[in-house]
PDB file of N, CA and C in Angstrom:
ATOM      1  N   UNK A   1       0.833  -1.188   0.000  1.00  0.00           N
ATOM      2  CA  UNK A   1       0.000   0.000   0.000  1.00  0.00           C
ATOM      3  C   UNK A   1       0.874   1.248   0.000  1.00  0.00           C
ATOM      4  N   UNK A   2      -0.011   2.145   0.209  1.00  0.00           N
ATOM      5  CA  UNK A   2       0.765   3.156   0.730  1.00  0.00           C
ATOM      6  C   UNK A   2       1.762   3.621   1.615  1.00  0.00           C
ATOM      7  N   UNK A   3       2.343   4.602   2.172  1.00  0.00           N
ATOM      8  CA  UNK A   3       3.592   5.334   3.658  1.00  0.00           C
ATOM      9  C   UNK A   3       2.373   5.485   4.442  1.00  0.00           C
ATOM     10  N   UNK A   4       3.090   5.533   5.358  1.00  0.00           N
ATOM     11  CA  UNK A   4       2.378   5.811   7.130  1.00  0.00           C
ATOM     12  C   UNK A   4       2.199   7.382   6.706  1.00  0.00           C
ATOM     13  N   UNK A   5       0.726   7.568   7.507  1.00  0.00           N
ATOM     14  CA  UNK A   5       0.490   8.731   6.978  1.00  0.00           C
ATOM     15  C   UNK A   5       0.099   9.803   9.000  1.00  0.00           C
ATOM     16  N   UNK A   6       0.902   8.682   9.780  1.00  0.00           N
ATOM     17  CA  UNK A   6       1.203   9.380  10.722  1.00  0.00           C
ATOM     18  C   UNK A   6       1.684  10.664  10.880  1.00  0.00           C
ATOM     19  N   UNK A   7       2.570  10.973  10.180  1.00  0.00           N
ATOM     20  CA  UNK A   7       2.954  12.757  10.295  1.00  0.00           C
ATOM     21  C   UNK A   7       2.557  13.909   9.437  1.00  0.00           C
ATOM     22  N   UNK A   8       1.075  13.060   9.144  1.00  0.00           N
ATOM     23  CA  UNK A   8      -0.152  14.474   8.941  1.00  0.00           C
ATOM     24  C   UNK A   8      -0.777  14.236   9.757  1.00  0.00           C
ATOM     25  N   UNK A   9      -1.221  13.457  10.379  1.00  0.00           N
ATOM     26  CA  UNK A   9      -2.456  13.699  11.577  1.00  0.00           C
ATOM     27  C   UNK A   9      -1.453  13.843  12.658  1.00  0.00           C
ATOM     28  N   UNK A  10      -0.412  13.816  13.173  1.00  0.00           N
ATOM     29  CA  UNK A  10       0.354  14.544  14.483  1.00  0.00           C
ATOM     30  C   UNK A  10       0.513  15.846  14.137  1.00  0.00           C
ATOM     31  N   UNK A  11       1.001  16.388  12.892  1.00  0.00           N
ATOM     32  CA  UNK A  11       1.009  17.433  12.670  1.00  0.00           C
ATOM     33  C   UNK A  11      -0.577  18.243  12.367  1.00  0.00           C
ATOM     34  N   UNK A  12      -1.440  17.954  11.534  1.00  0.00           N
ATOM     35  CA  UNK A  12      -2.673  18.806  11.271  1.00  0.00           C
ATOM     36  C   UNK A  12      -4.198  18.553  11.480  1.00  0.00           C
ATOM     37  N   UNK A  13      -4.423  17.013  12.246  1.00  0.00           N
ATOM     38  CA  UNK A  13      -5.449  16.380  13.284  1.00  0.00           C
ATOM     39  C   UNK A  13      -4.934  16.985  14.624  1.00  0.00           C
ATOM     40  N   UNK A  14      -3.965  16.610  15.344  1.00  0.00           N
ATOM     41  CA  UNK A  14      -3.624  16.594  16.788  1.00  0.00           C
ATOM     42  C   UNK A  14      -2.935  18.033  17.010  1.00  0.00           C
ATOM     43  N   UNK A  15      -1.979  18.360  16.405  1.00  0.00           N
ATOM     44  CA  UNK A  15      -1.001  19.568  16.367  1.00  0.00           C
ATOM     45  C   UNK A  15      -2.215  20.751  15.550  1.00  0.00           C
ATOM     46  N   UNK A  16      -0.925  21.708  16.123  1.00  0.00           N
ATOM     47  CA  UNK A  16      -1.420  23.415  15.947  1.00  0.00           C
ATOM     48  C   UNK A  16      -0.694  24.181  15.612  1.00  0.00           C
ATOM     49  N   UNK A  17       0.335  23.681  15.336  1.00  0.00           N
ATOM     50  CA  UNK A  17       1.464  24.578  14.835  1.00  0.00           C
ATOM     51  C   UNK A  17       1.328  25.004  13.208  1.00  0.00           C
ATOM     52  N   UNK A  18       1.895  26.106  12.720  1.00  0.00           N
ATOM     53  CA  UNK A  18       2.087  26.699  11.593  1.00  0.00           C
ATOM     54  C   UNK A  18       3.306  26.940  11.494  1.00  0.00           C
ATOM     55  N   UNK A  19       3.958  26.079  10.581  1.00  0.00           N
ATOM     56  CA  UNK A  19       5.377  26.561   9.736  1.00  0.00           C
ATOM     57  C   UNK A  19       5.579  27.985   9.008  1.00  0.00           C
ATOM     58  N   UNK A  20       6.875  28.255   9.371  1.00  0.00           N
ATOM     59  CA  UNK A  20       6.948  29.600   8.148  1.00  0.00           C
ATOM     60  C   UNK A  20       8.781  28.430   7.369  1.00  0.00           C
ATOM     61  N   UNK A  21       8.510  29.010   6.168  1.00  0.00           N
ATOM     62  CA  UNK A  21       9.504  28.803   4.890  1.00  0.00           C
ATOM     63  C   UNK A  21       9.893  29.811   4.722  1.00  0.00           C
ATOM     64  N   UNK A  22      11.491  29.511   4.427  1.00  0.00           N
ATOM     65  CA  UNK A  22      12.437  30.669   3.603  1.00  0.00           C
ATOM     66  C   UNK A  22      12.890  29.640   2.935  1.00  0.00           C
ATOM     67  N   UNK A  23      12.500  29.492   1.407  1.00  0.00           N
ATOM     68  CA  UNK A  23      13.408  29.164   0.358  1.00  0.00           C
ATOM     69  C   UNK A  23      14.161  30.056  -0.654  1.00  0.00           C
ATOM     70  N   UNK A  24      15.335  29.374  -1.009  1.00  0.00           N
ATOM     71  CA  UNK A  24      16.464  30.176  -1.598  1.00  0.00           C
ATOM     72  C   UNK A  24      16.827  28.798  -2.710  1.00  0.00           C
ATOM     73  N   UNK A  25      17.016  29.823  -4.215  1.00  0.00           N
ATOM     74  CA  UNK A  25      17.292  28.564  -4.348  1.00  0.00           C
ATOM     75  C   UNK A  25      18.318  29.129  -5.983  1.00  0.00           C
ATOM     76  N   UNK A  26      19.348  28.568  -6.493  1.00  0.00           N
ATOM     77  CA  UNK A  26      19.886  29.426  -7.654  1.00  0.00           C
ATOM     78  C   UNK A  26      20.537  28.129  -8.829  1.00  0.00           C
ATOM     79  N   UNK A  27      20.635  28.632  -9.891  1.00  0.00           N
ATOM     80  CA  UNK A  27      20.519  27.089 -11.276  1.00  0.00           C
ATOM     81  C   UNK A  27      21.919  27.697 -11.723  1.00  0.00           C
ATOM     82  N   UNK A  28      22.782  26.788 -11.942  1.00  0.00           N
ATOM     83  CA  UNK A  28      24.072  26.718 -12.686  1.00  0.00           C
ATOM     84  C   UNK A  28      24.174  25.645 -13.760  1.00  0.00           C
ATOM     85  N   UNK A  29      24.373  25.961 -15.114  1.00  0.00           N
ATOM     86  CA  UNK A  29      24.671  25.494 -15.665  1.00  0.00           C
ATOM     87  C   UNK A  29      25.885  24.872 -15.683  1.00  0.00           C
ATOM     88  N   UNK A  30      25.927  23.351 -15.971  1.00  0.00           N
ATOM     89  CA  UNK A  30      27.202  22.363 -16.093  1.00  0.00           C
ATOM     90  C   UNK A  30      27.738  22.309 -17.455  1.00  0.00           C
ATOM     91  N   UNK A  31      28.964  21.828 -17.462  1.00  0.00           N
ATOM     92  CA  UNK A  31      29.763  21.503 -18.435  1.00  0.00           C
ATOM     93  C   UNK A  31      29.272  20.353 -19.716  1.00  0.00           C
ATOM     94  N   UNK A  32      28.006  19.597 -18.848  1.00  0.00           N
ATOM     95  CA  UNK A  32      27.806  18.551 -20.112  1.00  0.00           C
ATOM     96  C   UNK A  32      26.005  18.871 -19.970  1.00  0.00           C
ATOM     97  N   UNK A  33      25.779  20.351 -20.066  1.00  0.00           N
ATOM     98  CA  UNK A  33      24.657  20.572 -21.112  1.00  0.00           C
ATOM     99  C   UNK A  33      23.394  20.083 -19.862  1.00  0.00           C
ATOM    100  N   UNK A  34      23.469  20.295 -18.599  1.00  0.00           N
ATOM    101  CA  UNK A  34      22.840  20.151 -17.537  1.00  0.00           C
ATOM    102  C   UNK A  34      22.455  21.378 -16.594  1.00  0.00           C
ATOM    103  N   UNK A  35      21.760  21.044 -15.684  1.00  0.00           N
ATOM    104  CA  UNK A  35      21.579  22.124 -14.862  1.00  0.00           C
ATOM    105  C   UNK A  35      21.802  22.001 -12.996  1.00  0.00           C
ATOM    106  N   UNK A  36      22.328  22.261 -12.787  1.00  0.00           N
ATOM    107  CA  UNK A  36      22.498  22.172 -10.890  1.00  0.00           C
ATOM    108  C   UNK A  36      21.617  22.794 -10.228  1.00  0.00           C
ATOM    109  N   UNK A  37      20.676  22.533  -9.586  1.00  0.00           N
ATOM    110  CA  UNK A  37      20.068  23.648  -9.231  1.00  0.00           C
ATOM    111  C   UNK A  37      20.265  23.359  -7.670  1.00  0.00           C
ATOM    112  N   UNK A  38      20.684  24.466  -6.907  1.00  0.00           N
ATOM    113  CA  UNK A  38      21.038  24.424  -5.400  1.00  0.00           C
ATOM    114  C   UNK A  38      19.266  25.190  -5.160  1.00  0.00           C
ATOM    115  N   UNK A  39      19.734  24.261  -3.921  1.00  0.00           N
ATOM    116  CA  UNK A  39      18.226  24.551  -2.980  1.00  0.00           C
ATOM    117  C   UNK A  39      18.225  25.235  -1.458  1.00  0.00           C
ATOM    118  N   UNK A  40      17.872  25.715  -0.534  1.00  0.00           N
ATOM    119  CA  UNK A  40      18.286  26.159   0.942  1.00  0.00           C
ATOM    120  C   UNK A  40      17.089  26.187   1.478  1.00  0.00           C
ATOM    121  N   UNK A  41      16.088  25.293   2.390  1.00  0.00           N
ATOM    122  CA  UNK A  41      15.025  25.292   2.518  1.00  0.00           C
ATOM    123  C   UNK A  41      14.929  25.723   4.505  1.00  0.00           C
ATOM    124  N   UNK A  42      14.544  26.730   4.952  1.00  0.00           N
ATOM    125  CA  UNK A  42      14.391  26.231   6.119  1.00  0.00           C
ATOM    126  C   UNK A  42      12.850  26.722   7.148  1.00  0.00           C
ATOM    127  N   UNK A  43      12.351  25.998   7.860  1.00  0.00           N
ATOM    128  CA  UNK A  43      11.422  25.420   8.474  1.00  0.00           C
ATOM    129  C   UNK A  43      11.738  26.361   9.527  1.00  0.00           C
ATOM    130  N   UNK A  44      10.631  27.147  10.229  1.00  0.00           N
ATOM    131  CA  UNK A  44      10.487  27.936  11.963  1.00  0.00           C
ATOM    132  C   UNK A  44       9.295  27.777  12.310  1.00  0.00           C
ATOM    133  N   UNK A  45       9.269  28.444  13.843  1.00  0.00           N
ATOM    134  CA  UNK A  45       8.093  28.516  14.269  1.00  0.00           C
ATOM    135  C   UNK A  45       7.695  27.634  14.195  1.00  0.00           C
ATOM    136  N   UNK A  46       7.801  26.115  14.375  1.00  0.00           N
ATOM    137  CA  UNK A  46       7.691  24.637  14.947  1.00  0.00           C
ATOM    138  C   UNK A  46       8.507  24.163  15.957  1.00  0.00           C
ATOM    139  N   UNK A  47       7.789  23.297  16.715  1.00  0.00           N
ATOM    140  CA  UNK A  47       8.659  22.356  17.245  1.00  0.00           C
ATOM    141  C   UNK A  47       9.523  21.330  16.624  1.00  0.00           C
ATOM    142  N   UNK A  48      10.773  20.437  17.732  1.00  0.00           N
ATOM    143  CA  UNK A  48      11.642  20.060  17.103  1.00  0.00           C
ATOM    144  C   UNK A  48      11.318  18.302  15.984  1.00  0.00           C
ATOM    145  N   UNK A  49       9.505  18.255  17.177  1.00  0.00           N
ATOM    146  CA  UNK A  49       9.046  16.900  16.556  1.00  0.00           C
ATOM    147  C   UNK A  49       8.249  17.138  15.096  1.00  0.00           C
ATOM    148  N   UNK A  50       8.161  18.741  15.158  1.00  0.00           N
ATOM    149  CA  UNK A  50       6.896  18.781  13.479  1.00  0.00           C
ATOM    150  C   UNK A  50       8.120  18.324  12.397  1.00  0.00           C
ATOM    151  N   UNK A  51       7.182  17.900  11.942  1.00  0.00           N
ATOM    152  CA  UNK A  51       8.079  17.046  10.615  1.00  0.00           C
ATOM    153  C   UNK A  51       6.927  17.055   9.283  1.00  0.00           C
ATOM    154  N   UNK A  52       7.527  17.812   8.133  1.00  0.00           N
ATOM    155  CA  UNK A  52       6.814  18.125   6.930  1.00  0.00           C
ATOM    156  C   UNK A  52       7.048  17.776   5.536  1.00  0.00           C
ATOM    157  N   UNK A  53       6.596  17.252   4.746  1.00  0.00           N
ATOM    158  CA  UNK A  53       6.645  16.694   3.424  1.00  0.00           C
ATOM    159  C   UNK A  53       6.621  18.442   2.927  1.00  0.00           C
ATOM    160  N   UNK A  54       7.259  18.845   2.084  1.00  0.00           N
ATOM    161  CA  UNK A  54       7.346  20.144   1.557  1.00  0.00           C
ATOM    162  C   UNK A  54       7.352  19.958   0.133  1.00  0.00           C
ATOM    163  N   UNK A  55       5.950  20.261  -0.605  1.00  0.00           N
ATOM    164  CA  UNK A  55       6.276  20.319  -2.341  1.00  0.00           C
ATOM    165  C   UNK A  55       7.429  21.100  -2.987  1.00  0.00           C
ATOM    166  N   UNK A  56       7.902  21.078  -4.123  1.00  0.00           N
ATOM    167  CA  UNK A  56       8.835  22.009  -4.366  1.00  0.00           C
ATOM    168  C   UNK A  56       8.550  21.986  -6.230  1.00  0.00           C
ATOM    169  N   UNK A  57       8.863  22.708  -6.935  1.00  0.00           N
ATOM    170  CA  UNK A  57       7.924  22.320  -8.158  1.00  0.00           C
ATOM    171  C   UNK A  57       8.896  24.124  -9.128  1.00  0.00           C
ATOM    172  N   UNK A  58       9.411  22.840  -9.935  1.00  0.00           N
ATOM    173  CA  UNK A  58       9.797  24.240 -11.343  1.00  0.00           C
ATOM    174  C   UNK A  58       8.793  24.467 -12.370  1.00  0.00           C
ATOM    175  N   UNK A  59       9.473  26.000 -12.969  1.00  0.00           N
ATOM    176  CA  UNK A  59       8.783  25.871 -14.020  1.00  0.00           C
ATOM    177  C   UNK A  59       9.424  26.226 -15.566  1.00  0.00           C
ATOM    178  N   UNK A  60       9.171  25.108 -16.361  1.00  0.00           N
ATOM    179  CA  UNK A  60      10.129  24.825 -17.734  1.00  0.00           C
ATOM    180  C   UNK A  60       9.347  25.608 -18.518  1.00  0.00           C
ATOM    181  N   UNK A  61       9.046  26.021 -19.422  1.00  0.00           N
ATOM    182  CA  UNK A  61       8.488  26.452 -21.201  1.00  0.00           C
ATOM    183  C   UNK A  61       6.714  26.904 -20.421  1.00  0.00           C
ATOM    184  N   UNK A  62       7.668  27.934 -19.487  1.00  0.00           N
ATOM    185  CA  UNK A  62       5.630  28.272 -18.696  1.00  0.00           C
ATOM    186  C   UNK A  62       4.986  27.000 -17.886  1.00  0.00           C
ATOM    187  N   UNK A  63       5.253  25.630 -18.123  1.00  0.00           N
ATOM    188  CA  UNK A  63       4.318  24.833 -17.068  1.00  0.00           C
ATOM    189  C   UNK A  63       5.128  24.610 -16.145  1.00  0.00           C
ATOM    190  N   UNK A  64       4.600  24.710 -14.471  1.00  0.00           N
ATOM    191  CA  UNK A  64       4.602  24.295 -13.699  1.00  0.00           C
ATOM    192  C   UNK A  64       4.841  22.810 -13.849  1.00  0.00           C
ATOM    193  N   UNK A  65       5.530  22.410 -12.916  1.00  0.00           N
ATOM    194  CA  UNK A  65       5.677  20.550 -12.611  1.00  0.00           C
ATOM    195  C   UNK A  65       6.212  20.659 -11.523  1.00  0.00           C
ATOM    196  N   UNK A  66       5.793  20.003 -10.967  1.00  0.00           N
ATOM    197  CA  UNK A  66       6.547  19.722  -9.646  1.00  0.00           C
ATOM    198  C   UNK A  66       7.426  18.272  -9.301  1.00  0.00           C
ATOM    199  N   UNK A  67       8.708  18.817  -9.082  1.00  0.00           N
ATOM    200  CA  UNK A  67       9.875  18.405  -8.761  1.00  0.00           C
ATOM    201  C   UNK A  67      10.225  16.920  -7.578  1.00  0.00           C
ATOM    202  N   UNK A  68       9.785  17.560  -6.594  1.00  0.00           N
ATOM    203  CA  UNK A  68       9.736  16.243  -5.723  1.00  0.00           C
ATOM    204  C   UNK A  68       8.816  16.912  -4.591  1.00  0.00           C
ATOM    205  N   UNK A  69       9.783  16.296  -2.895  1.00  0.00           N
ATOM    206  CA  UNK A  69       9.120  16.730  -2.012  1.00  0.00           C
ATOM    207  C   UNK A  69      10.218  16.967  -0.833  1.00  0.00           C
ATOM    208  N   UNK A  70      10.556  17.885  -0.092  1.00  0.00           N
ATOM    209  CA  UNK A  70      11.622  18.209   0.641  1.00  0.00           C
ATOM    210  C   UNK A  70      10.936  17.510   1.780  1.00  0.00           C
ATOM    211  N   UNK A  71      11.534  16.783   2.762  1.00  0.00           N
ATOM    212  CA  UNK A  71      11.120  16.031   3.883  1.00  0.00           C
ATOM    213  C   UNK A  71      11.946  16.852   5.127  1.00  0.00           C
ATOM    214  N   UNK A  72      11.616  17.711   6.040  1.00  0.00           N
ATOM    215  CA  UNK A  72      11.901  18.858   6.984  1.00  0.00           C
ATOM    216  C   UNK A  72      11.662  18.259   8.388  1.00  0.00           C
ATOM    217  N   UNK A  73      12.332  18.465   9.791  1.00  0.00           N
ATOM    218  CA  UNK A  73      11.959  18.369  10.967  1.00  0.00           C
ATOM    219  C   UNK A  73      12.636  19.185  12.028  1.00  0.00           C
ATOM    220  N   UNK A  74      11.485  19.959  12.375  1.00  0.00           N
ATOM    221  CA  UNK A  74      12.054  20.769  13.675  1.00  0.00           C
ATOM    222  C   UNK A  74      12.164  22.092  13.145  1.00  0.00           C
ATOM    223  N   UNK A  75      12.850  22.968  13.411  1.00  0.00           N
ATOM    224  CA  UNK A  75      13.217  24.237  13.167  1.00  0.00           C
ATOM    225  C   UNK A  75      14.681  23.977  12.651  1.00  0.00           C
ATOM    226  N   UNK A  76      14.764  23.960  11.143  1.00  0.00           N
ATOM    227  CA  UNK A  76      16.287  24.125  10.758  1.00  0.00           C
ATOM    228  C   UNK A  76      16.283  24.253   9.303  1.00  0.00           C
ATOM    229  N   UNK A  77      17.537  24.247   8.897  1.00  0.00           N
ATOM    230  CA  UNK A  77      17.987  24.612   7.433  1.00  0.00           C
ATOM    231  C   UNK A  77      18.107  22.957   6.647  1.00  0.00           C
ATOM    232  N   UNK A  78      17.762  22.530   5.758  1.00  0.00           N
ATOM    233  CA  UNK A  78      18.446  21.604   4.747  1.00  0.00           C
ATOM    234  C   UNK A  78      19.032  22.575   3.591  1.00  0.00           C
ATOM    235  N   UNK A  79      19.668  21.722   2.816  1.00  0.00           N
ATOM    236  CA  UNK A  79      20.644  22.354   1.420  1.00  0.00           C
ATOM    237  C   UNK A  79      20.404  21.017   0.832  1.00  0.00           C
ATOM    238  N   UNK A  80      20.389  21.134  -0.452  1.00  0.00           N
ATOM    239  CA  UNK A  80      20.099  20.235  -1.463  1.00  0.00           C
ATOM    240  C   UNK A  80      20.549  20.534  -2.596  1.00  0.00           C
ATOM    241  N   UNK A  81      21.610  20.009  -3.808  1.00  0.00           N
ATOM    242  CA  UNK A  81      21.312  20.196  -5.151  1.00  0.00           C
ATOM    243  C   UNK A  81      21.160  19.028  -5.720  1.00  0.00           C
ATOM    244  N   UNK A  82      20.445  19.479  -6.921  1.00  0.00           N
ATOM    245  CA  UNK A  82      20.101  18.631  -7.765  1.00  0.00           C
ATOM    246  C   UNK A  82      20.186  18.786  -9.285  1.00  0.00           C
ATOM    247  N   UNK A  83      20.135  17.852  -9.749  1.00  0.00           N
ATOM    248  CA  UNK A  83      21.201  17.687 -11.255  1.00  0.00           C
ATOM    249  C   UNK A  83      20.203  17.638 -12.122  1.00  0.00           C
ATOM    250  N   UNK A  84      19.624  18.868 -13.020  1.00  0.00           N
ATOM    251  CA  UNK A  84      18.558  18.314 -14.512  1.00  0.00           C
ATOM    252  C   UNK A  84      19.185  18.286 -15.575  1.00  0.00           C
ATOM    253  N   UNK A  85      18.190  17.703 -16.238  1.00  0.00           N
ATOM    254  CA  UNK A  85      18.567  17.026 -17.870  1.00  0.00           C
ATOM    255  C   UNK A  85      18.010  18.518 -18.353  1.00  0.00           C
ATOM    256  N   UNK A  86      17.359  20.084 -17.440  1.00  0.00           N
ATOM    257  CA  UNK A  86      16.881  20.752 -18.292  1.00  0.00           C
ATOM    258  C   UNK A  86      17.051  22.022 -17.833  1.00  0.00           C
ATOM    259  N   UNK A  87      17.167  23.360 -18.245  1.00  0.00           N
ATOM    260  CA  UNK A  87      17.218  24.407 -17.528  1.00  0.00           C
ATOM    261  C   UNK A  87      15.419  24.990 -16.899  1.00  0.00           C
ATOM    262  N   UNK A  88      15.695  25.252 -15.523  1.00  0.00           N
ATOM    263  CA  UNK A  88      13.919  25.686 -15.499  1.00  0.00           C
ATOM    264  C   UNK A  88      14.013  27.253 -15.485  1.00  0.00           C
ATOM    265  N   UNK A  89      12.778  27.645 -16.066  1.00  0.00           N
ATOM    266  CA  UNK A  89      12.777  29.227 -15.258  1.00  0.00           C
ATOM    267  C   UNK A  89      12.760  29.685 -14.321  1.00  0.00           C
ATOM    268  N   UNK A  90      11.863  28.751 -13.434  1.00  0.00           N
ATOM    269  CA  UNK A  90      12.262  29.335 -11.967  1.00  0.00           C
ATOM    270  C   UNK A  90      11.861  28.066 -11.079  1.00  0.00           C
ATOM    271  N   UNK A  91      11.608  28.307  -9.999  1.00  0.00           N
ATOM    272  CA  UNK A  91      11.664  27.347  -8.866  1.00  0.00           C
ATOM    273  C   UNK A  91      10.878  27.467  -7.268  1.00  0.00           C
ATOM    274  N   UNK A  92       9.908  27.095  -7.041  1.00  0.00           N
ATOM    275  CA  UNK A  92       9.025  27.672  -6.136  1.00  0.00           C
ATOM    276  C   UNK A  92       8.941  26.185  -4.886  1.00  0.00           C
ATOM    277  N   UNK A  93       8.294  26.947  -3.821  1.00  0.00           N
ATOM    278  CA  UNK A  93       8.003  26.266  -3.200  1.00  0.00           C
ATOM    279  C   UNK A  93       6.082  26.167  -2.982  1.00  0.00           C
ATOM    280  N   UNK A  94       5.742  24.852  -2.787  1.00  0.00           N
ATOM    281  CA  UNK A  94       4.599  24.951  -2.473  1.00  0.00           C
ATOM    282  C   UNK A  94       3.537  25.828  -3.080  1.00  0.00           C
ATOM    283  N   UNK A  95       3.496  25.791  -4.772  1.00  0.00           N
ATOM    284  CA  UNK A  95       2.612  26.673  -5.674  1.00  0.00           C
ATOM    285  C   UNK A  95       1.415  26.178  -5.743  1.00  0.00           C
ATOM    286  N   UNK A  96       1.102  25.521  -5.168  1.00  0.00           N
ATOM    287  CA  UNK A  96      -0.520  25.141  -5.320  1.00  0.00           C
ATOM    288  C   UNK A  96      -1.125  25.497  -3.835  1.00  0.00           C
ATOM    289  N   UNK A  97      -0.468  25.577  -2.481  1.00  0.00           N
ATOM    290  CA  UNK A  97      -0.309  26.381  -1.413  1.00  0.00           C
ATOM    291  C   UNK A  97      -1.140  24.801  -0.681  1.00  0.00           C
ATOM    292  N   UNK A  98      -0.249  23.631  -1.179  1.00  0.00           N
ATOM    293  CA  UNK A  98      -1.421  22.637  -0.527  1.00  0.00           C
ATOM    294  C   UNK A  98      -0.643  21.967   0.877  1.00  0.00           C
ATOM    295  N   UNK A  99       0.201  23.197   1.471  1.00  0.00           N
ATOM    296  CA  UNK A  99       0.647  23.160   2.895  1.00  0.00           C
ATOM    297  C   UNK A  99       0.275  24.468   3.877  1.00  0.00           C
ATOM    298  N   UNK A 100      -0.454  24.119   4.848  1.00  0.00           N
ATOM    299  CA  UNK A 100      -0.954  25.245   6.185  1.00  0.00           C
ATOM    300  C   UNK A 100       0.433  26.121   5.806  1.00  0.00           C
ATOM    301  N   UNK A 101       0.688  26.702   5.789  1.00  0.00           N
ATOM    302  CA  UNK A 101       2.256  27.635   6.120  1.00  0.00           C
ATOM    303  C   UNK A 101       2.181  29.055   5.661  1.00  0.00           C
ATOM    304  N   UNK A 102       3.282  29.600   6.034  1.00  0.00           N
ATOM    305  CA  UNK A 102       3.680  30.948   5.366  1.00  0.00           C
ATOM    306  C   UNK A 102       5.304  30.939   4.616  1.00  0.00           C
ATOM    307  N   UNK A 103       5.073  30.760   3.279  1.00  0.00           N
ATOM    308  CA  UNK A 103       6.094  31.329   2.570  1.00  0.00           C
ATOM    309  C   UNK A 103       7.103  32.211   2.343  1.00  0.00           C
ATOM    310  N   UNK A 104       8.381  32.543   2.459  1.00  0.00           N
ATOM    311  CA  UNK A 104       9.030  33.489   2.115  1.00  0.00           C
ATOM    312  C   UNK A 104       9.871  33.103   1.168  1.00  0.00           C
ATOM    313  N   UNK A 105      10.157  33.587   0.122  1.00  0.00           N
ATOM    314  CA  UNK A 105      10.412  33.560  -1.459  1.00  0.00           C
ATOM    315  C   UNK A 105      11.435  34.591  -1.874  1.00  0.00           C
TER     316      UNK A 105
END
């Protein structure tokens, strides 16, 4: 079947907390016709047990797609890059807004 879907109902059944986001995020082109794109995601205003699936989603030739899902806990920073086969225009977090939170961009 499906993942344990325990850390949405601790977090948005039982819990009350509201995340705030600061993502940062910048695309370098590679040597063999690729793209790097560095990521800096970080999570406040939670405790150290909230733990969040975070959408993250580019956008190529105008469409939106979304990318993966940043997995966050507690109040802190992750860093991430990641390697495309494509250059995007830009890079957002959470564009469909289908997480309780507040964004900073």
């Amino acid at each position: 079947m499906g993942e344990p879907m325990d850390w949405f109902f601790n977090e948005w059944v039982y819990g009350m907390e509201i995340p705030e986001y600061d993502f940062k995020w910048n695309l370098q082109d590679t040597n063999d016709g690729k793209t790097l794109l560095r990521v800096s995601l970080t999570q406040s205003g939670v405790s150290d047990s909230f733990e969040m699936l975070v959408p993250i989603y580019v956008q190529l030739n105008g469409q939106v797609q979304r990318l993966g899902f940043a997995k966050i806990r507690g109040s802190t920073t992750i860093n991430n890059e990641i390697i495309l086969p494509f250059h995007p225009e830009n890079a957002m977090l959470d564009e469909f807004r289908s997480v309780l939170c507040q964004v900073h961009q």
